[in-house]
N, C-alpha and C. Protein backbone atom coordinates (compact mmCIF):
# COMPACT_ATOMS: atom_id res chain seq x y z
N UNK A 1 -5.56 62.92 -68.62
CA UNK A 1 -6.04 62.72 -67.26
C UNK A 1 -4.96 61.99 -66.46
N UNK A 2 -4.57 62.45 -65.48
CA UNK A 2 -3.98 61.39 -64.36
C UNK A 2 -4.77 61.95 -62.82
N UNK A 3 -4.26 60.21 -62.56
CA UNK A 3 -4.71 60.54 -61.20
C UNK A 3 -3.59 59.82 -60.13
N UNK A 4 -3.87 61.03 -59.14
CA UNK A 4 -2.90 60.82 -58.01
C UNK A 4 -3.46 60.07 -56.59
N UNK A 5 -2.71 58.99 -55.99
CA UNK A 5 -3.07 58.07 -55.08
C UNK A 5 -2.30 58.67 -53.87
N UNK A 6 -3.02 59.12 -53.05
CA UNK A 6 -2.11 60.03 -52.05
C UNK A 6 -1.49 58.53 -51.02
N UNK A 7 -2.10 58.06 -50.84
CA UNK A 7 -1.11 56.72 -49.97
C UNK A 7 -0.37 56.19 -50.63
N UNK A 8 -0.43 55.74 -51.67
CA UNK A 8 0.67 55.09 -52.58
C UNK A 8 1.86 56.11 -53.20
N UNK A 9 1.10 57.11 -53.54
CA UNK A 9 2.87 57.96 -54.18
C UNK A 9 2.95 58.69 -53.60
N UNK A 10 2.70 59.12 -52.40
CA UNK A 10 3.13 60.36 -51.87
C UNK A 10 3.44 59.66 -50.10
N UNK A 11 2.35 59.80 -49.35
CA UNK A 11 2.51 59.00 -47.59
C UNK A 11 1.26 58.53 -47.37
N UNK A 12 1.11 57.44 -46.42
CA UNK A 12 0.17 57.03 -45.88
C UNK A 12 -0.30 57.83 -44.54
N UNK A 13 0.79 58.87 -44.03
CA UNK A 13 0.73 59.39 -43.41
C UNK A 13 1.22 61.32 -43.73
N UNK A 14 0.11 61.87 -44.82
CA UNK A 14 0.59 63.05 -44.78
C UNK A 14 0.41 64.26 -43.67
N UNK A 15 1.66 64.93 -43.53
CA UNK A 15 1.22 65.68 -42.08
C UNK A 15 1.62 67.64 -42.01
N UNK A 16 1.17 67.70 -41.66
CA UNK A 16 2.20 69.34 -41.40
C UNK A 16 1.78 70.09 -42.54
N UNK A 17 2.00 71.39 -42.61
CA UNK A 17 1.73 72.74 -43.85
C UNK A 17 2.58 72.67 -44.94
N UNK A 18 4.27 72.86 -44.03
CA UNK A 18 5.39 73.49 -44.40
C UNK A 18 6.57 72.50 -44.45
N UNK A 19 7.34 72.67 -45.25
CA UNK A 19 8.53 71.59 -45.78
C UNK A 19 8.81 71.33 -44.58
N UNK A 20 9.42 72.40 -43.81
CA UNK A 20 10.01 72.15 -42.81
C UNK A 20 9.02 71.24 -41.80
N UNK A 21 7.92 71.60 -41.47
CA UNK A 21 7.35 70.61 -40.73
C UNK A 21 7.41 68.88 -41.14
N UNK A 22 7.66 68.58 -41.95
CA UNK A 22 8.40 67.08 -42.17
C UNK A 22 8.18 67.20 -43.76
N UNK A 23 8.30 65.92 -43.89
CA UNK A 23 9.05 65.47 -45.58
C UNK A 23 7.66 64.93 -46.22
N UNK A 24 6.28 65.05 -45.59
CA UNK A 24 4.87 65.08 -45.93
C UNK A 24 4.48 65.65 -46.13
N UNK A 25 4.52 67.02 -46.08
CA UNK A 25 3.84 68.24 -45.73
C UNK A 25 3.39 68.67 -46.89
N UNK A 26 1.48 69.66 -46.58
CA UNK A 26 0.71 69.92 -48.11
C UNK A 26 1.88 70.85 -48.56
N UNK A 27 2.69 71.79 -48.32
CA UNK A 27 3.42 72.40 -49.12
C UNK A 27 4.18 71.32 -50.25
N UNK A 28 4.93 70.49 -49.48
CA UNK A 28 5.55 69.33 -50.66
C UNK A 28 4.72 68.96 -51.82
N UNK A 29 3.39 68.12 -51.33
CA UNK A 29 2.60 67.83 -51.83
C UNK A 29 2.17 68.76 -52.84
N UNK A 30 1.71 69.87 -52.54
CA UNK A 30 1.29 70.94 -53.43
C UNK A 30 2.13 71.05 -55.05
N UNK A 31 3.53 71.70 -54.03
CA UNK A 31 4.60 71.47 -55.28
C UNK A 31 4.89 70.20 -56.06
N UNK A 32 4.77 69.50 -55.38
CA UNK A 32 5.65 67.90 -56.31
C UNK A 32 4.71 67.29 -57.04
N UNK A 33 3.42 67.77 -56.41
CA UNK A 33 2.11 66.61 -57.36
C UNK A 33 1.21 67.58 -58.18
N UNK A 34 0.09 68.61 -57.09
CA UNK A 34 -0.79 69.20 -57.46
C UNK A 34 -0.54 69.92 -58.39
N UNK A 35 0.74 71.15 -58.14
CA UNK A 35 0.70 71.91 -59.64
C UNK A 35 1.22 71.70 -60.66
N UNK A 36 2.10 70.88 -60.75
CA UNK A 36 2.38 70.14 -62.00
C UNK A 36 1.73 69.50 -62.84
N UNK A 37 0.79 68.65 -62.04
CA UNK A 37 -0.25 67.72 -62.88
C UNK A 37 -1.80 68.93 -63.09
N UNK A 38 -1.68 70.03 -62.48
CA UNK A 38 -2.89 71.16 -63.16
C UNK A 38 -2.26 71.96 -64.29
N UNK A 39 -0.94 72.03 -64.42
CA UNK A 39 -0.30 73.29 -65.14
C UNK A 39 -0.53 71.93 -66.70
N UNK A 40 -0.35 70.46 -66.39
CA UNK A 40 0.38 69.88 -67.37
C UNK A 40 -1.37 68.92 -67.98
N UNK A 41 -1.90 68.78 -67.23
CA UNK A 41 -3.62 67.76 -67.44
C UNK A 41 -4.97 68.55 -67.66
N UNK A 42 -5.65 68.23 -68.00
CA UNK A 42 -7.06 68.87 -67.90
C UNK A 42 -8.26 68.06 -67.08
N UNK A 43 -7.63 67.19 -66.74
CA UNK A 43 -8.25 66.64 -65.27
C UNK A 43 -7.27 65.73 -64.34
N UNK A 44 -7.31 66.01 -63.25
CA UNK A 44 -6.39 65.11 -62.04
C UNK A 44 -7.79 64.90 -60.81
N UNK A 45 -7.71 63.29 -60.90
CA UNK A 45 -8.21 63.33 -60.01
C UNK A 45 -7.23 62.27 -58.80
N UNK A 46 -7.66 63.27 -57.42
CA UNK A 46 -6.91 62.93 -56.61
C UNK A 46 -8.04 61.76 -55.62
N UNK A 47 -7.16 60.64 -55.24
CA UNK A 47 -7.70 59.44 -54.67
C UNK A 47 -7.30 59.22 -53.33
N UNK A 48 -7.88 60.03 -52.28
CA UNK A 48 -7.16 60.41 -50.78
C UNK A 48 -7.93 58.90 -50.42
N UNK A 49 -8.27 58.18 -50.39
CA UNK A 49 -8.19 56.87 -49.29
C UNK A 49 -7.41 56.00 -49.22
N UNK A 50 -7.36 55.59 -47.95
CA UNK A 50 -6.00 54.63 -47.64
C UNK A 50 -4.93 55.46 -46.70
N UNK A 51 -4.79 57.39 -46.74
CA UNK A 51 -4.08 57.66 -45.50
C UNK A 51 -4.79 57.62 -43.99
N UNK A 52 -3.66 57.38 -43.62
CA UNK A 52 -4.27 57.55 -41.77
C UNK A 52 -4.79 58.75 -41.35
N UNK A 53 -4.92 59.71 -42.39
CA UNK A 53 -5.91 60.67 -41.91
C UNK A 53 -4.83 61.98 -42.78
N UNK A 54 -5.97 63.16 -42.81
CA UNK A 54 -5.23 64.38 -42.98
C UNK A 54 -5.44 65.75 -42.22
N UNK A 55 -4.88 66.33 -42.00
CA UNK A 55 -4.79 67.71 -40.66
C UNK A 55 -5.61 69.02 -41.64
N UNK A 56 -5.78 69.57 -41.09
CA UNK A 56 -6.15 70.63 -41.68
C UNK A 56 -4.98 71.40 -42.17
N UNK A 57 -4.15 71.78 -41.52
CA UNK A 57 -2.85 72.39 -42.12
C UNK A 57 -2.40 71.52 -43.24
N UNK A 58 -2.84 69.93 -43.64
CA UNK A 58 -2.03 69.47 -44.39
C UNK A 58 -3.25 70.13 -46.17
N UNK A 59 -4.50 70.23 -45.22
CA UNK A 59 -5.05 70.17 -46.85
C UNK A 59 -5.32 71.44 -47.27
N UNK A 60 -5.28 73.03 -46.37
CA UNK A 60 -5.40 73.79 -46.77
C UNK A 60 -4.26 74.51 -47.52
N UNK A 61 -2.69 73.85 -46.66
CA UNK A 61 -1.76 74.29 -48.10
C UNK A 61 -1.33 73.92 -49.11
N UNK A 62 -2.23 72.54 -48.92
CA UNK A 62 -2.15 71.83 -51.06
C UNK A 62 -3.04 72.43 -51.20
N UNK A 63 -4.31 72.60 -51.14
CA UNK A 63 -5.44 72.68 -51.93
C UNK A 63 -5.62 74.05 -52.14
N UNK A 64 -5.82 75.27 -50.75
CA UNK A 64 -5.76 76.42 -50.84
C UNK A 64 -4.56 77.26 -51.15
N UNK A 65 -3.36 76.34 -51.03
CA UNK A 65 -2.21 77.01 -51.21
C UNK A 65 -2.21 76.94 -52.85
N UNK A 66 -2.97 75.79 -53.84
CA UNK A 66 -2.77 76.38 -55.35
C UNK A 66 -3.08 77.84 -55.86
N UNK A 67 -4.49 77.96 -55.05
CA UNK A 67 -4.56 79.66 -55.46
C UNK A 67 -3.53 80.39 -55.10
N UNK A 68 -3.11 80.58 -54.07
CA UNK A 68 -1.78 81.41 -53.84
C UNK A 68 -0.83 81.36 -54.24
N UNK A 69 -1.01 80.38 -55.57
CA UNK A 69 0.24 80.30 -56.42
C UNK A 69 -0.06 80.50 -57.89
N UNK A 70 -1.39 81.03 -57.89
CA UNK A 70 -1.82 81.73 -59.00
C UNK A 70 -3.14 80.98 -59.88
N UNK A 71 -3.39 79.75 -59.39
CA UNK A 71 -4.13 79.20 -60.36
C UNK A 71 -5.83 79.68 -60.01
N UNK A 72 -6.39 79.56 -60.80
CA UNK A 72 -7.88 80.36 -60.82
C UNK A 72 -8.50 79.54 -60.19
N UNK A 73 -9.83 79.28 -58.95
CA UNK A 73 -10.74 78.77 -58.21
C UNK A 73 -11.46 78.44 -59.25
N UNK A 74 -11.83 78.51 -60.59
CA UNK A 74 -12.87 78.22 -61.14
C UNK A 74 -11.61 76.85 -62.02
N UNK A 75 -10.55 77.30 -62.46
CA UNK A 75 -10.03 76.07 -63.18
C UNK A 75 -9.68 75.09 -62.22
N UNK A 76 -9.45 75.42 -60.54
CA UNK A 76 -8.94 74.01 -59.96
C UNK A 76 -10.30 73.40 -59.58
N UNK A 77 -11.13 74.24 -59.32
CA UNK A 77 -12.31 72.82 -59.56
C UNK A 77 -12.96 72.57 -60.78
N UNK A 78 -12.68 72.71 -61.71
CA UNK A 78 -13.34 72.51 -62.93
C UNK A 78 -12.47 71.29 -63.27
N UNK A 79 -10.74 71.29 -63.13
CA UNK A 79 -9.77 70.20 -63.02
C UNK A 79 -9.77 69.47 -62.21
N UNK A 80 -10.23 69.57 -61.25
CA UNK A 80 -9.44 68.74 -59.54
C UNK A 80 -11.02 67.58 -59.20
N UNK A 81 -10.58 66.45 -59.63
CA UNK A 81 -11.56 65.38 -58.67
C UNK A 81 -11.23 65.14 -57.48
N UNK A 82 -11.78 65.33 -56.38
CA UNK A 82 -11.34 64.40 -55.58
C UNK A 82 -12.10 63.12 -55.04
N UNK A 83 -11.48 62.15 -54.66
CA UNK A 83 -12.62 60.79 -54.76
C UNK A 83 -12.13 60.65 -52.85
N UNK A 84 -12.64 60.70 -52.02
CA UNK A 84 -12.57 60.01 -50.99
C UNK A 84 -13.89 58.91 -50.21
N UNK A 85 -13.59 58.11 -49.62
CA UNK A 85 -14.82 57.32 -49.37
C UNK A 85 -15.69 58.74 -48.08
N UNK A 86 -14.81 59.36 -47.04
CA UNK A 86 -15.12 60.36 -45.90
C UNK A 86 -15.71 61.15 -47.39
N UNK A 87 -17.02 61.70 -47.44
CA UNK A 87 -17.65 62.51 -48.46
C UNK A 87 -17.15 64.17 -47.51
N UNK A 88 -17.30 63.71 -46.35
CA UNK A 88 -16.92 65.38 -45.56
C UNK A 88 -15.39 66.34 -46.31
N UNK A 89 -14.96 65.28 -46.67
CA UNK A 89 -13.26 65.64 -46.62
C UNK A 89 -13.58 66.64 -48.35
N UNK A 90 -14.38 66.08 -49.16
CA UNK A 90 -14.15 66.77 -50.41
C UNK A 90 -14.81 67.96 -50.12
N UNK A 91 -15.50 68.34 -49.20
CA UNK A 91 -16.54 69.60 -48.50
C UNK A 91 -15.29 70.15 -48.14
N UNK A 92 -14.52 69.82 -47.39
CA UNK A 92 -13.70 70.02 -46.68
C UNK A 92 -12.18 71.24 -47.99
N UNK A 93 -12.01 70.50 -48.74
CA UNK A 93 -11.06 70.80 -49.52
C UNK A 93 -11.52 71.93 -50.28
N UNK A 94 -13.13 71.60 -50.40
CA UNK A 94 -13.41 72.78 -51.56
C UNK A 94 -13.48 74.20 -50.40
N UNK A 95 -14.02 73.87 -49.34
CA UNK A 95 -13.88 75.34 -48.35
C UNK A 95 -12.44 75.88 -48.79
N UNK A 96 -11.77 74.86 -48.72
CA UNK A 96 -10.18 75.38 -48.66
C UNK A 96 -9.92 76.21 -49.72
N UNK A 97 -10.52 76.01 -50.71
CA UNK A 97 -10.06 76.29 -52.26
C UNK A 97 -11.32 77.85 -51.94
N UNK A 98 -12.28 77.76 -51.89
CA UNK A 98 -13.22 78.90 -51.67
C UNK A 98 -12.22 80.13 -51.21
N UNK A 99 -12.02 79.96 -49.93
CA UNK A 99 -11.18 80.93 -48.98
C UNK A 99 -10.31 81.14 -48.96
N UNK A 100 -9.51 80.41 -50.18
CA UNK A 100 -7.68 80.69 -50.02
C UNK A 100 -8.17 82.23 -51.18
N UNK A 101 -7.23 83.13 -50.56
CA UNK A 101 -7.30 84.36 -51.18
C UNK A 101 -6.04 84.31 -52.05
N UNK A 102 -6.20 85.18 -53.14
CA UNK A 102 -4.90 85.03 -54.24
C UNK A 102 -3.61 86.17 -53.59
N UNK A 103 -2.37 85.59 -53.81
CA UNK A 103 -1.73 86.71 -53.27
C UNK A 103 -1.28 88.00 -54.23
């Protein structure tokens, strides 16, 4: 099990989709934290309180962007905690994960 502290190891301020949109962005995120710790754990739970907030572009291309990188909707939530105090936001992530279509 590990778990990831999105204000502490990653930004207090994550923002944007795409690398290029800054050096926060769920694409980074996706790559540097999420699929590594699903390809490598059998549970990660992720601990989003403490950022100044997250965009929608930031959580649909970590969260929905794992399916589009192959991993199964039934193993990333069967793996993926997420703990936030906002209860909306884990509603929020799993839509993401629902609707990301596989490519």
């Amino acid at each position: 099990m590990i778990t990831i502290q999105v204000a502490r190891e990653f930004s207090r301020y994550p923002a944007g989709r795409y690398t290029k949109d800054g050096p926060y962005s769920g694409e980074y995120f996706r790559t540097k934290f999420l699929a590594p710790a699903l390809e490598a754990q059998d549970k990660i739970i992720v601990e989003m309180d403490g950022a100044r907030g997250y965009g929608s572009s930031f959580l649909e291309e970590a969260f929905g962007g794992l399916v589009r990188l192959g991993f199964l909707k039934d193993v990333i939530k069967r793996k993926l905690e997420i703990r936030a105090t906002n209860s909306s936001l884990k509603k929020e992530i799993d839509e993401y994960i629902d609707n990301a279509m596989p490519v």
